[in-house]
Every structure is written in structure tokens, then in C-alpha cells.
PDB file of N, CA and C in Angstrom:
ATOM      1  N   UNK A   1     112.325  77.539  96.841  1.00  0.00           N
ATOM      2  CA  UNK A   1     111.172  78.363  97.194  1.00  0.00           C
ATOM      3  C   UNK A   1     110.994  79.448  96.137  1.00  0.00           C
ATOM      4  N   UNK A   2     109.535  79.782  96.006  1.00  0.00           N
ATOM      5  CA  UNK A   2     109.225  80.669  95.068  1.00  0.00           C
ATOM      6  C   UNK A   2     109.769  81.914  96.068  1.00  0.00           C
ATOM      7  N   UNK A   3     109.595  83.032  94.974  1.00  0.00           N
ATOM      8  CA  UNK A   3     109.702  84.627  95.122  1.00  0.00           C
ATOM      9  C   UNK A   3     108.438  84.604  96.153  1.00  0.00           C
ATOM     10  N   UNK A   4     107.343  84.411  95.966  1.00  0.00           N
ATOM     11  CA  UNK A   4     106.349  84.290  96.209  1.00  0.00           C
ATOM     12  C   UNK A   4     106.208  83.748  97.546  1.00  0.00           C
ATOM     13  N   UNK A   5     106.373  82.809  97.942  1.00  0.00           N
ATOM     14  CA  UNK A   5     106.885  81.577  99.336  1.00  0.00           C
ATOM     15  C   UNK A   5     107.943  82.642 100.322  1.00  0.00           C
ATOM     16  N   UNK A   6     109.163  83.398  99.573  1.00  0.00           N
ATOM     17  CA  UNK A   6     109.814  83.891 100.348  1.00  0.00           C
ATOM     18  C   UNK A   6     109.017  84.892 100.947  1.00  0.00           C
ATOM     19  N   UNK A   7     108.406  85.705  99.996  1.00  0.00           N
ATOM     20  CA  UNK A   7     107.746  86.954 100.751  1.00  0.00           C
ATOM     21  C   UNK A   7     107.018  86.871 101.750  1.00  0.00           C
ATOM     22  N   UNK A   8     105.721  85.518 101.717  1.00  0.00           N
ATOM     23  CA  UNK A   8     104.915  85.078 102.284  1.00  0.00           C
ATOM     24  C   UNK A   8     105.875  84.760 103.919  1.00  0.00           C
ATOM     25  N   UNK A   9     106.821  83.987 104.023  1.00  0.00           N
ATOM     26  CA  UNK A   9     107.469  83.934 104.907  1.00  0.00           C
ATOM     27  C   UNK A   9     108.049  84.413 105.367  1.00  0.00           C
ATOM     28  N   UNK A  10     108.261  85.960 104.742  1.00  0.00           N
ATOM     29  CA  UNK A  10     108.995  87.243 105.564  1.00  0.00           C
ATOM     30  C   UNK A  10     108.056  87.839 106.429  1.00  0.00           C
ATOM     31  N   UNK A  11     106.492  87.751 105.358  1.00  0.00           N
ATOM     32  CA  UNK A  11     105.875  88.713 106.221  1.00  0.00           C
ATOM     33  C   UNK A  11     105.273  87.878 107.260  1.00  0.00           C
ATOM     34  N   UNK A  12     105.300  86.582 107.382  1.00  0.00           N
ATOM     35  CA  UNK A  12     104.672  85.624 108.354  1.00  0.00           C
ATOM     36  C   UNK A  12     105.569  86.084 109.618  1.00  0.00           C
ATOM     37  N   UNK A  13     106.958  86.149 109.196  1.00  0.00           N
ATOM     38  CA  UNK A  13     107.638  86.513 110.909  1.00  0.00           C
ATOM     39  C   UNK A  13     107.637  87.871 111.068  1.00  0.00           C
ATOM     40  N   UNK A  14     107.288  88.963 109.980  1.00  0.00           N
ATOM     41  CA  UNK A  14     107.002  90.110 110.899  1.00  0.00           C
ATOM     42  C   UNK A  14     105.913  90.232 111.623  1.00  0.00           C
ATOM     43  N   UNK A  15     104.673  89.601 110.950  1.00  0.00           N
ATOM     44  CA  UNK A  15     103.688  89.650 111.412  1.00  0.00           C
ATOM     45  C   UNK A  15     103.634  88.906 112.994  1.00  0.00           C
ATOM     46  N   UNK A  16     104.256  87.585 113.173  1.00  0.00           N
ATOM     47  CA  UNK A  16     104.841  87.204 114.162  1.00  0.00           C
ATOM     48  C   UNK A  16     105.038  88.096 115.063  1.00  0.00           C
ATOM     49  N   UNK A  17     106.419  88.822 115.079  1.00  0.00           N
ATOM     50  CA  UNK A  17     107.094  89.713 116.002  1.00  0.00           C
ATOM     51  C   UNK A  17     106.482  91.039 116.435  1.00  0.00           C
ATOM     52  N   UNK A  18     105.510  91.425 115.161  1.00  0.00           N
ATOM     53  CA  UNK A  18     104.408  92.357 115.368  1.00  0.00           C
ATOM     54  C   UNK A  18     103.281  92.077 116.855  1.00  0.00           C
ATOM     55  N   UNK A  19     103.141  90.493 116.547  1.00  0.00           N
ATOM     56  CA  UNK A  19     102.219  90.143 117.382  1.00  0.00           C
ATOM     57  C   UNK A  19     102.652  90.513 118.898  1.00  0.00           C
ATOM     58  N   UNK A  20     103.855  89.586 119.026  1.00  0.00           N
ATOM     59  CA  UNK A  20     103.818  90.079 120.194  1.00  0.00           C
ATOM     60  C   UNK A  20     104.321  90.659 121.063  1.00  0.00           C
ATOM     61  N   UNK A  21     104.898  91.986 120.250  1.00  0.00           N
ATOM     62  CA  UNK A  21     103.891  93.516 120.607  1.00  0.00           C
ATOM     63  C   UNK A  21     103.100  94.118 120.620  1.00  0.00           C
ATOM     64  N   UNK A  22     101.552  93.401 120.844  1.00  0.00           N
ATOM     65  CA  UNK A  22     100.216  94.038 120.604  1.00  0.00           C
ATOM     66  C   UNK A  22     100.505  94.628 119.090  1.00  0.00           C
ATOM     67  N   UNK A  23     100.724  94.434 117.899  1.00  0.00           N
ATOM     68  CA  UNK A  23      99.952  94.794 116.769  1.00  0.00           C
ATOM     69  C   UNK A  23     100.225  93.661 115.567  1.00  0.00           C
ATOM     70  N   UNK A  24      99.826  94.273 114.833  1.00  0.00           N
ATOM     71  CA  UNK A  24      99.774  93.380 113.508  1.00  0.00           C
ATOM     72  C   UNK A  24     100.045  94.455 111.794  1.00  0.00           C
ATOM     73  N   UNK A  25     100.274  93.611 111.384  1.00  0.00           N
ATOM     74  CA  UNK A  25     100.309  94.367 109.662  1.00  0.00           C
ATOM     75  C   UNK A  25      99.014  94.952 109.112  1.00  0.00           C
ATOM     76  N   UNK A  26      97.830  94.554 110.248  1.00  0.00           N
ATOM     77  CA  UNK A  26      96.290  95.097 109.665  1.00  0.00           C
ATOM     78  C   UNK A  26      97.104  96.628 110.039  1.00  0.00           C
ATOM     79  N   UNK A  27      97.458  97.028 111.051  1.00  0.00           N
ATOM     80  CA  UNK A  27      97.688  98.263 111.408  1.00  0.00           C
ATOM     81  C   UNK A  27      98.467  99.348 110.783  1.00  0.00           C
ATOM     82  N   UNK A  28      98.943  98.836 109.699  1.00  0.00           N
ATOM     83  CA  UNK A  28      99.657  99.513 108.527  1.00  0.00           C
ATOM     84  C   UNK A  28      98.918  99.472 107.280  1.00  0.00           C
ATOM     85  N   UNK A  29      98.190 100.291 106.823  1.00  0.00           N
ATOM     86  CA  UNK A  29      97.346 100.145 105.925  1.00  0.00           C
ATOM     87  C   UNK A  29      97.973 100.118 104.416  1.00  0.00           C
ATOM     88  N   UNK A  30      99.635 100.542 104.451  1.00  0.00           N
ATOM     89  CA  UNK A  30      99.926 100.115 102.799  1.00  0.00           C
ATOM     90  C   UNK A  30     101.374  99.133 103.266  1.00  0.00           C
ATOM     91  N   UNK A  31     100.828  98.534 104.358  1.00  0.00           N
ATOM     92  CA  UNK A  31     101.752  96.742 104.092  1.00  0.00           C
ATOM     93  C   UNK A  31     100.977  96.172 103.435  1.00  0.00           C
ATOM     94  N   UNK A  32     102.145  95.054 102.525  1.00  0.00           N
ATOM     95  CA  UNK A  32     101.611  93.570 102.433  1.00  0.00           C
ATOM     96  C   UNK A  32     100.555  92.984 103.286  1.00  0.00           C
ATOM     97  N   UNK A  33      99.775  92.386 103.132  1.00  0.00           N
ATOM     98  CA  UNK A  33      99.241  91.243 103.777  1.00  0.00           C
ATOM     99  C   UNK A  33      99.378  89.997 103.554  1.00  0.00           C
ATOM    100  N   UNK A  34      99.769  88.691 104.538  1.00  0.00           N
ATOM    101  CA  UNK A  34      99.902  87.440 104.338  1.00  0.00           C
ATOM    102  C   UNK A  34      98.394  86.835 103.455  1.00  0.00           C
ATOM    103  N   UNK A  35      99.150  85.962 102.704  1.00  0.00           N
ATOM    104  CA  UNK A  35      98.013  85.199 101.541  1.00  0.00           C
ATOM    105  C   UNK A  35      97.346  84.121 101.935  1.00  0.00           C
ATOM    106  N   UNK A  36      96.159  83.995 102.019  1.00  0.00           N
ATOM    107  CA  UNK A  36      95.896  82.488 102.246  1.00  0.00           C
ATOM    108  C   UNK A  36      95.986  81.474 103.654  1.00  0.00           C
ATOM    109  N   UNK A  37      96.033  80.414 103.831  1.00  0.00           N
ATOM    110  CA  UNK A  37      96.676  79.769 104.716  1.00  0.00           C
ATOM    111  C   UNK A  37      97.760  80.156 105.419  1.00  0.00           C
ATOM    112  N   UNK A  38      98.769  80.672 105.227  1.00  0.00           N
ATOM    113  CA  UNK A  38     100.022  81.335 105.928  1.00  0.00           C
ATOM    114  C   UNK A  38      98.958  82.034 106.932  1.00  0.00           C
ATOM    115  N   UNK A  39      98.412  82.866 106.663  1.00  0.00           N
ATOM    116  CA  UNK A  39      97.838  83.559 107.957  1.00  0.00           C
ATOM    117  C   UNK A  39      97.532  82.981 109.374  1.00  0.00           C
ATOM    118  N   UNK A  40      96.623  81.706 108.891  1.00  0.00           N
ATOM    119  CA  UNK A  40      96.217  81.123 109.866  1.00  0.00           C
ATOM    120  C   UNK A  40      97.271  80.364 111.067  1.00  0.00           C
ATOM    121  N   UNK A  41      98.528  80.369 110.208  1.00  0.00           N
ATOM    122  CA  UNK A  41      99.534  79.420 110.760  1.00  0.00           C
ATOM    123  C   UNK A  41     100.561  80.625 111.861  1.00  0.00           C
ATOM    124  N   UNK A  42      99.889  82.039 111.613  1.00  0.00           N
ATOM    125  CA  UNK A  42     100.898  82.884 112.731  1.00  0.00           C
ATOM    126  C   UNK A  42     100.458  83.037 114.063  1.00  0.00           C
ATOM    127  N   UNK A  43     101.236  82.487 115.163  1.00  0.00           N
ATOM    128  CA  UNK A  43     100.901  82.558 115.905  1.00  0.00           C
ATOM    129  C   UNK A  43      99.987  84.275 116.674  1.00  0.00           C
ATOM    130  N   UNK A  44      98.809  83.919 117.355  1.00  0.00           N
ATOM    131  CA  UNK A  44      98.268  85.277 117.649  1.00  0.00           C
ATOM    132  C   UNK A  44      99.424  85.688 119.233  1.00  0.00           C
ATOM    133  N   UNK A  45      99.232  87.159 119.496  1.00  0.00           N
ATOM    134  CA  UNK A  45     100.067  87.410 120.654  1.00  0.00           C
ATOM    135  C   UNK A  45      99.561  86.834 122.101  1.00  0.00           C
ATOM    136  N   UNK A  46      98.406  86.133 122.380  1.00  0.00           N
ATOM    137  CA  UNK A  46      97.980  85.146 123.524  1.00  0.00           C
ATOM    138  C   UNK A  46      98.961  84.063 123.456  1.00  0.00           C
ATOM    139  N   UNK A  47      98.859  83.260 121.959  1.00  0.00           N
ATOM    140  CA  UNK A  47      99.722  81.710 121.849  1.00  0.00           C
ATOM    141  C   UNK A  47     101.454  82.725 122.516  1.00  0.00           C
ATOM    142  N   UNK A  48     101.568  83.470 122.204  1.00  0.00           N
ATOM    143  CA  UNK A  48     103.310  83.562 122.070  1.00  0.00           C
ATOM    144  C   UNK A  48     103.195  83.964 123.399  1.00  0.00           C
ATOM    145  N   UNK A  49     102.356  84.549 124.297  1.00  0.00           N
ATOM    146  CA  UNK A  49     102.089  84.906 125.651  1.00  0.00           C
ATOM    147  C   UNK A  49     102.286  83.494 126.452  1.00  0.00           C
ATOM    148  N   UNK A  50     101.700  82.323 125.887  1.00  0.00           N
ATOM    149  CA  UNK A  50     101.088  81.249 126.783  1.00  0.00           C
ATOM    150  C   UNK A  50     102.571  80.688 126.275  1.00  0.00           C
ATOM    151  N   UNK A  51     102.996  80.397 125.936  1.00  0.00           N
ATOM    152  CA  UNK A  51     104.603  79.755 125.273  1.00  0.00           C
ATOM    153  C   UNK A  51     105.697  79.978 125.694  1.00  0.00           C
ATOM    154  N   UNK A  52     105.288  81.294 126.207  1.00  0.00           N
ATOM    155  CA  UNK A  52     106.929  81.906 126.542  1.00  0.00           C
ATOM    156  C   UNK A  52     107.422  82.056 128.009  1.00  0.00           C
ATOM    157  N   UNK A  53     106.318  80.936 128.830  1.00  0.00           N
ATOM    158  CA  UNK A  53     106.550  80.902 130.612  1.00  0.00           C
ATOM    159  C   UNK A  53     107.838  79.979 130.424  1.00  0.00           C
ATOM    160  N   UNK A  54     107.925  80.613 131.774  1.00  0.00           N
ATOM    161  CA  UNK A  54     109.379  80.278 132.426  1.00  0.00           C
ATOM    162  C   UNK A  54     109.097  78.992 133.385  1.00  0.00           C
ATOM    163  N   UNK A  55     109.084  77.705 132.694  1.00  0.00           N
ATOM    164  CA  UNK A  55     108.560  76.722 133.092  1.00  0.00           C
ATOM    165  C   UNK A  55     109.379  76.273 134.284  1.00  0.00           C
ATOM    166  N   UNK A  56     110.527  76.392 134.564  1.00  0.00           N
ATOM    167  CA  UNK A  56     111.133  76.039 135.811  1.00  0.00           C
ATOM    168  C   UNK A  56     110.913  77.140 136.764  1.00  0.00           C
ATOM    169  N   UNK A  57     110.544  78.166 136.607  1.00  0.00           N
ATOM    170  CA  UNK A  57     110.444  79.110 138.012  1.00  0.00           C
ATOM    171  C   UNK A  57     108.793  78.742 137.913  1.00  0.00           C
ATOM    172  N   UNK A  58     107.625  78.645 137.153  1.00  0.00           N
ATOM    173  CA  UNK A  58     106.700  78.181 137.688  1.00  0.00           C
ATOM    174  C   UNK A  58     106.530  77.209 138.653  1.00  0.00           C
ATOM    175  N   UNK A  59     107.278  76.119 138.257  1.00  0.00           N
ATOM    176  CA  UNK A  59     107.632  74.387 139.210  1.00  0.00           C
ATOM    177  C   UNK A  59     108.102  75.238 140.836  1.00  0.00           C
ATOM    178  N   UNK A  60     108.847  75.566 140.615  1.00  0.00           N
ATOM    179  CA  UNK A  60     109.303  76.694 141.839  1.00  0.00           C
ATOM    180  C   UNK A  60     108.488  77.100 142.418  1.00  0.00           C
ATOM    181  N   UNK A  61     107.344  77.737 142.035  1.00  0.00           N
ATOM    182  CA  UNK A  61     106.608  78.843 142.371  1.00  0.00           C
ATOM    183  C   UNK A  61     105.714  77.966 142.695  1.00  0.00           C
ATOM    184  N   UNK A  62     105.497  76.865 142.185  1.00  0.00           N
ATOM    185  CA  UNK A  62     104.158  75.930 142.645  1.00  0.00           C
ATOM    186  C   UNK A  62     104.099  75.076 143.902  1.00  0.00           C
ATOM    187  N   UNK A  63     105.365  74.593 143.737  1.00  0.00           N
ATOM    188  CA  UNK A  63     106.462  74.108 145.438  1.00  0.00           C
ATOM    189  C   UNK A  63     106.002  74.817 146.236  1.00  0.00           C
ATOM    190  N   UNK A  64     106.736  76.526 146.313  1.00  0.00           N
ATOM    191  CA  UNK A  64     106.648  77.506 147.308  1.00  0.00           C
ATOM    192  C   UNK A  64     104.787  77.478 147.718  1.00  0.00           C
ATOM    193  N   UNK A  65     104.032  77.715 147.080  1.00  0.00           N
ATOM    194  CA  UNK A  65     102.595  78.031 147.292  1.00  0.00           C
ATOM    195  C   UNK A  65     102.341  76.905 148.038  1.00  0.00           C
ATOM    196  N   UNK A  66     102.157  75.667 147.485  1.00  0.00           N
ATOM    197  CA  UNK A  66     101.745  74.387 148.128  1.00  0.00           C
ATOM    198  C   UNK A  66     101.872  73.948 149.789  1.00  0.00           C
ATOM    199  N   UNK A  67     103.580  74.532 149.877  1.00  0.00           N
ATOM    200  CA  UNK A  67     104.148  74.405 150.938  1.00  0.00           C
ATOM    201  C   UNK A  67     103.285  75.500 152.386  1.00  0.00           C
ATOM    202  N   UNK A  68     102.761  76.762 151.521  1.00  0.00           N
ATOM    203  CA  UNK A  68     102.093  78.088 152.399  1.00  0.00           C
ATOM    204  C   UNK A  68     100.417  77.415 152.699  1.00  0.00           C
ATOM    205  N   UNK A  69     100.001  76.111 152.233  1.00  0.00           N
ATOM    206  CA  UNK A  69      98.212  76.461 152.215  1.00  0.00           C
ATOM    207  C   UNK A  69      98.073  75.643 153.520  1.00  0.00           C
ATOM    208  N   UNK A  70      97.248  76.012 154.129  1.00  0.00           N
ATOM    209  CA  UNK A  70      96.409  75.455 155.179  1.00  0.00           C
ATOM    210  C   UNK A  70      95.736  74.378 154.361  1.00  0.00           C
ATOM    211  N   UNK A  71      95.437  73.757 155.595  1.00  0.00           N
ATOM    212  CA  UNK A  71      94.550  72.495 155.209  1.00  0.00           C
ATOM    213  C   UNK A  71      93.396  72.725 154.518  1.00  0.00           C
ATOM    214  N   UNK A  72      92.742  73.475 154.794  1.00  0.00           N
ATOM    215  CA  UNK A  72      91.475  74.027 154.648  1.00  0.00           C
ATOM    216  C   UNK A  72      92.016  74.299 152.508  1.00  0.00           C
ATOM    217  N   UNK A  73      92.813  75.540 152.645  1.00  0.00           N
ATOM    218  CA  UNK A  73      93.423  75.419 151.456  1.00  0.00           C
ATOM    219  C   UNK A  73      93.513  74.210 150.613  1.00  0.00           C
ATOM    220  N   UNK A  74      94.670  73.581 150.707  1.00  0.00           N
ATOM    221  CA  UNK A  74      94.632  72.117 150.056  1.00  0.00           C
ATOM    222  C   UNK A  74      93.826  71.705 149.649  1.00  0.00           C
ATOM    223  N   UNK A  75      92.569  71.166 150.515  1.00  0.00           N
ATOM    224  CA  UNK A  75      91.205  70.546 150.178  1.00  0.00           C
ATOM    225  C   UNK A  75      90.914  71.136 149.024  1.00  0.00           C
ATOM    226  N   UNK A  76      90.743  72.266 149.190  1.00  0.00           N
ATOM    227  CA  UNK A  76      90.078  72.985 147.944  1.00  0.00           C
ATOM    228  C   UNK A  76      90.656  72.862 146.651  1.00  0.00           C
ATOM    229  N   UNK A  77      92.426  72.897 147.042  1.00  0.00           N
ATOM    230  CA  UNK A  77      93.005  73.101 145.762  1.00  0.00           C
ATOM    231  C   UNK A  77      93.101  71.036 144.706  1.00  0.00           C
ATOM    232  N   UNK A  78      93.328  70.135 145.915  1.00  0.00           N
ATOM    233  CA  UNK A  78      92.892  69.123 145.435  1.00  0.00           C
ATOM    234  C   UNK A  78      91.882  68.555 144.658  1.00  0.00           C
ATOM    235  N   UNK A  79      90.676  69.134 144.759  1.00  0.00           N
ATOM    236  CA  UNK A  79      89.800  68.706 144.520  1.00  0.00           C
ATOM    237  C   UNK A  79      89.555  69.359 143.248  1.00  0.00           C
ATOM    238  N   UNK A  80      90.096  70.476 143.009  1.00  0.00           N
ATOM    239  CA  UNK A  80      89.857  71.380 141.953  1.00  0.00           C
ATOM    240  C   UNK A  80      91.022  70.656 140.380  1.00  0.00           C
ATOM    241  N   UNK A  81      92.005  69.995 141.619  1.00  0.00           N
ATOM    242  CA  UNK A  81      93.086  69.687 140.600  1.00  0.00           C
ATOM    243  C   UNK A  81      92.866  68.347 140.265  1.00  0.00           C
ATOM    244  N   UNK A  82      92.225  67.675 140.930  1.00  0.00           N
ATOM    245  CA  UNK A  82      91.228  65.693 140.645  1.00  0.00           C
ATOM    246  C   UNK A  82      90.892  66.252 139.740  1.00  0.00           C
ATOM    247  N   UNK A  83      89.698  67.021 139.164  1.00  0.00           N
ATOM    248  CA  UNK A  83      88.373  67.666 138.857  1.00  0.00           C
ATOM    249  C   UNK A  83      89.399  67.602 136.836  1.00  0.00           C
ATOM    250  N   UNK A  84      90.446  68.913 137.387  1.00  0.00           N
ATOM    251  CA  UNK A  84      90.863  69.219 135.934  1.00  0.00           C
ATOM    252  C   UNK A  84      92.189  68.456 135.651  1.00  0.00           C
ATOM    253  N   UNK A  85      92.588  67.614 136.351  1.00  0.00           N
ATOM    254  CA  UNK A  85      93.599  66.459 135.963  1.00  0.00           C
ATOM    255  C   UNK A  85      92.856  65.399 135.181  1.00  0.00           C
ATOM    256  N   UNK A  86      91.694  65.304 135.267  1.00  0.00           N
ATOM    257  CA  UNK A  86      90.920  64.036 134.989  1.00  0.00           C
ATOM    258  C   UNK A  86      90.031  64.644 133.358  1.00  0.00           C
ATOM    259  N   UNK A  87      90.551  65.722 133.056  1.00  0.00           N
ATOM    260  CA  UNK A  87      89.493  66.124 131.913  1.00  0.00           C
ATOM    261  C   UNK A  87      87.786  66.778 132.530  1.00  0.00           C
ATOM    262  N   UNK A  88      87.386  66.547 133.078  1.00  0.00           N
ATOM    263  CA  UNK A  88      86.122  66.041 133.979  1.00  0.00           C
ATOM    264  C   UNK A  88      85.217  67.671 133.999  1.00  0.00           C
ATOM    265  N   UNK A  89      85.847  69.166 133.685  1.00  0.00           N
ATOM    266  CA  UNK A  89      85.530  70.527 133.748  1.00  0.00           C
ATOM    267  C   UNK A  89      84.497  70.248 135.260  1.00  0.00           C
ATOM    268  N   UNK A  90      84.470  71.243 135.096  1.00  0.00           N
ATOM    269  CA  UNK A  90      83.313  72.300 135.810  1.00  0.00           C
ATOM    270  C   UNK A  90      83.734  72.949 136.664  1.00  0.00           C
ATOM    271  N   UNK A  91      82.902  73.826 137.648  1.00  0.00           N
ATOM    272  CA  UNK A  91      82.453  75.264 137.756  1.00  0.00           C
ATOM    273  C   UNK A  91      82.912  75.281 139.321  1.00  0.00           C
ATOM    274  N   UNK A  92      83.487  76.166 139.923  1.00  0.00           N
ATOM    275  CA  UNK A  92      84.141  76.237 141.209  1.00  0.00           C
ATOM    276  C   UNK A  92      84.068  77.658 141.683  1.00  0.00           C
ATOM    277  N   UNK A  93      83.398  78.034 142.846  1.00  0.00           N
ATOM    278  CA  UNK A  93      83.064  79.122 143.266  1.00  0.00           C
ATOM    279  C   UNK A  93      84.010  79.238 144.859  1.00  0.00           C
ATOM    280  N   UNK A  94      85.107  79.883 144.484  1.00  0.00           N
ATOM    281  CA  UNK A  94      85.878  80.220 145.623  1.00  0.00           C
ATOM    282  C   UNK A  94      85.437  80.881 146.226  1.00  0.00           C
ATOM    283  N   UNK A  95      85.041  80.946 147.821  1.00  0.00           N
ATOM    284  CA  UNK A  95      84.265  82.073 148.666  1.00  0.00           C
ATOM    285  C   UNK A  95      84.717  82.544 149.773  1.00  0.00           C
ATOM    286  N   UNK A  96      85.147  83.571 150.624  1.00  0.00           N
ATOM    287  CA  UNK A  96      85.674  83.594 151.929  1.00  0.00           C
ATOM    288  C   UNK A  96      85.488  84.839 152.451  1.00  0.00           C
ATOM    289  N   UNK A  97      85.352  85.150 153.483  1.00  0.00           N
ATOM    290  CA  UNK A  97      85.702  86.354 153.867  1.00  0.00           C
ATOM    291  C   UNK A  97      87.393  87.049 153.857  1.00  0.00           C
ATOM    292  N   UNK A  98      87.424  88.380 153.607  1.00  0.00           N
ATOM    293  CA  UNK A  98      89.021  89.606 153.348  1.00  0.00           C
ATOM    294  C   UNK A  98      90.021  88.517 153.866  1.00  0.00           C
ATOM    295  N   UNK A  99      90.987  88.190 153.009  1.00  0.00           N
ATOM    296  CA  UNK A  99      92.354  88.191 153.681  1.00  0.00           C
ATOM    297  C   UNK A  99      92.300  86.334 154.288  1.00  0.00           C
ATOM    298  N   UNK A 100      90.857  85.686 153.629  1.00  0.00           N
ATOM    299  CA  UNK A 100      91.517  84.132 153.293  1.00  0.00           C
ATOM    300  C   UNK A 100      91.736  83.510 152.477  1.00  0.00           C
ATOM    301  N   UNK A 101      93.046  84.747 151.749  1.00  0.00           N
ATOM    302  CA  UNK A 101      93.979  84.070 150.899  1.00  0.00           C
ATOM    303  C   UNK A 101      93.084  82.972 149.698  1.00  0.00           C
ATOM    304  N   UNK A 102      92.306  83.770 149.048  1.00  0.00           N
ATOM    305  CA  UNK A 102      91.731  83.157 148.180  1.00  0.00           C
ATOM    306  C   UNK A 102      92.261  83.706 146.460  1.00  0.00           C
ATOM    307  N   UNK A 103      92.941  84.806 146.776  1.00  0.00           N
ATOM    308  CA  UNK A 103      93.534  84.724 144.987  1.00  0.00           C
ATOM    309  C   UNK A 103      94.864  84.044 145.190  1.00  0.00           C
ATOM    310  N   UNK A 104      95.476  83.476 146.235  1.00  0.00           N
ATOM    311  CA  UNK A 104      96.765  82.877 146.947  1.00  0.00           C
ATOM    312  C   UNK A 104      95.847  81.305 145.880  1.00  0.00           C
ATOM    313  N   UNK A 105      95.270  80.847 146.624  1.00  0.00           N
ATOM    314  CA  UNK A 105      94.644  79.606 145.777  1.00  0.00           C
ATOM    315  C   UNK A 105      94.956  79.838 144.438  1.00  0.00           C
ATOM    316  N   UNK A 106      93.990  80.560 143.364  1.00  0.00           N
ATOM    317  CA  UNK A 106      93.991  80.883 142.148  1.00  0.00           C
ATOM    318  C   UNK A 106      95.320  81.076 141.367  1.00  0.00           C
ATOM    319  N   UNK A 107      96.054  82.104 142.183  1.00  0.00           N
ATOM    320  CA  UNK A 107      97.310  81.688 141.695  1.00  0.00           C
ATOM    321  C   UNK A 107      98.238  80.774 141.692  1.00  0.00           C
ATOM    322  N   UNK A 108      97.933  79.704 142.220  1.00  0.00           N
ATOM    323  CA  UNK A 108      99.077  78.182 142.418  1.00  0.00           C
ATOM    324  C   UNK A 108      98.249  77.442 141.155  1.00  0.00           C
ATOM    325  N   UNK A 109      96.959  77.627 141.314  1.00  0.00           N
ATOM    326  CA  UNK A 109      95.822  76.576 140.362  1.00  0.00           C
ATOM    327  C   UNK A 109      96.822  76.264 138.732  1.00  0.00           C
ATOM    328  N   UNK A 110      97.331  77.773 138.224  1.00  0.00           N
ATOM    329  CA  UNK A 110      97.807  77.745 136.660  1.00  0.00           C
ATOM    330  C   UNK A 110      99.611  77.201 137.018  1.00  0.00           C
ATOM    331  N   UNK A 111      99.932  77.441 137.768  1.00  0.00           N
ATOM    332  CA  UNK A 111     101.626  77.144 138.144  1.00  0.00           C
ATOM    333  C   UNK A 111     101.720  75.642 138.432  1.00  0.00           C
ATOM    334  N   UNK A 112     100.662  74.995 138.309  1.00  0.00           N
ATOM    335  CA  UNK A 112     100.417  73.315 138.545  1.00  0.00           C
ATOM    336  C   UNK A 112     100.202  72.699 136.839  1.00  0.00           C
ATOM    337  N   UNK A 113     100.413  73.779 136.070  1.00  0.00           N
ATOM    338  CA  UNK A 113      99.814  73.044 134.550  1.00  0.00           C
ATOM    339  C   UNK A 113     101.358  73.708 133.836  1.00  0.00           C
TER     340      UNK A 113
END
């Protein structure tokens, strides 16, 4: 590796570790900046957000919910999960009156992916 390659790849993982702690090397106005293509290849702090679940306590957590829904529940959550198991999108308007457990739904919806 060049001199050049190394640097690029030092500052790729600070910039990294910067990320995700909410900032970046823009925020230092006499750092380095990554060159070129390297940039594009650092992960932003959403990707390292979405990466870093705790995929067995989700499975857990998706069990537990499933096991709490009313029927009425289910329906809804089935149909929502046909809908985006299948590629197929669209638009779903959860509605209820106080206290029927409708962000209870929403939250099992992402613990199923």
C-alpha cells in the first residue's frame, strides 16, 4: 500500500467511528478529508445504527409481541406482513381509538425483519 492508501484508510475509520457518534471530519475544519471514492464507501451513522441490532433479542422480542395480540391485532399485522414479505409495498393506515395498542402493532412490524 501506498503512503497515500494508508492515510486514506486511517481517515476512512476515523471518519467511521466519528460517524457513529453523530459527527464527521466535515466538523473539523483543518482535518484531512477522505479522497475520492473512499468517501462513498464509509459507512453513514444510520447504516452503523441499522447493523448494530441485537438480532437474537429482536427474535425474542418478536415471539413475546406476537404471543400479546388479539385477533383483531394479528389480522392486521398479517396482512401487513403478506403485503411486505412479498415485495408488493403500500400504504397502511393504523386507526383506533386511546389505548388499542396500536404503536404495540408498529413495534413488532420492524422486530419481524
Amino acid at each position: 500500500m501506498s503512503d497515500e492508501e494508508i492515510k486514506n484508510d486511517a481517515l476512512a475509520e476515523v471518519e467511521r467511528i466519528l460517524q457513529s457518534n453523530g459527527r464527521s471530519l466535515k466538523d473539523y475544519p483543518t482535518m484531512l478529508v477522505l479522497i475520492g471514492v473512499l468517501l462513498s464507501n464509509v459507512f453513514n451513522k444510520l447504516v452503523l445504527d441499522e447493523l448494530s441490532y441485537d438480532k437474537a433479542s429482536l427474535i425474542k422480542q418478536h415471539e413475546e409481541y406476537l404471543s400479546c395480540f388479539t385477533t383483531e391485532q394479528r389480522n392486521v399485522y398479517d396482512r401487513i406482513m403478506t403485503v411486505a414479505s412479498n415485495n408488493k409495498g403500500g400504504l397502511f393506515f393504523l386507526y383506533g381509538f386511546r389505548g388499542t395498542w396500536k404503536t404495540f402493532i408498529w413495534k413488532t412490524l420492524p422486530a419481524a425483519f
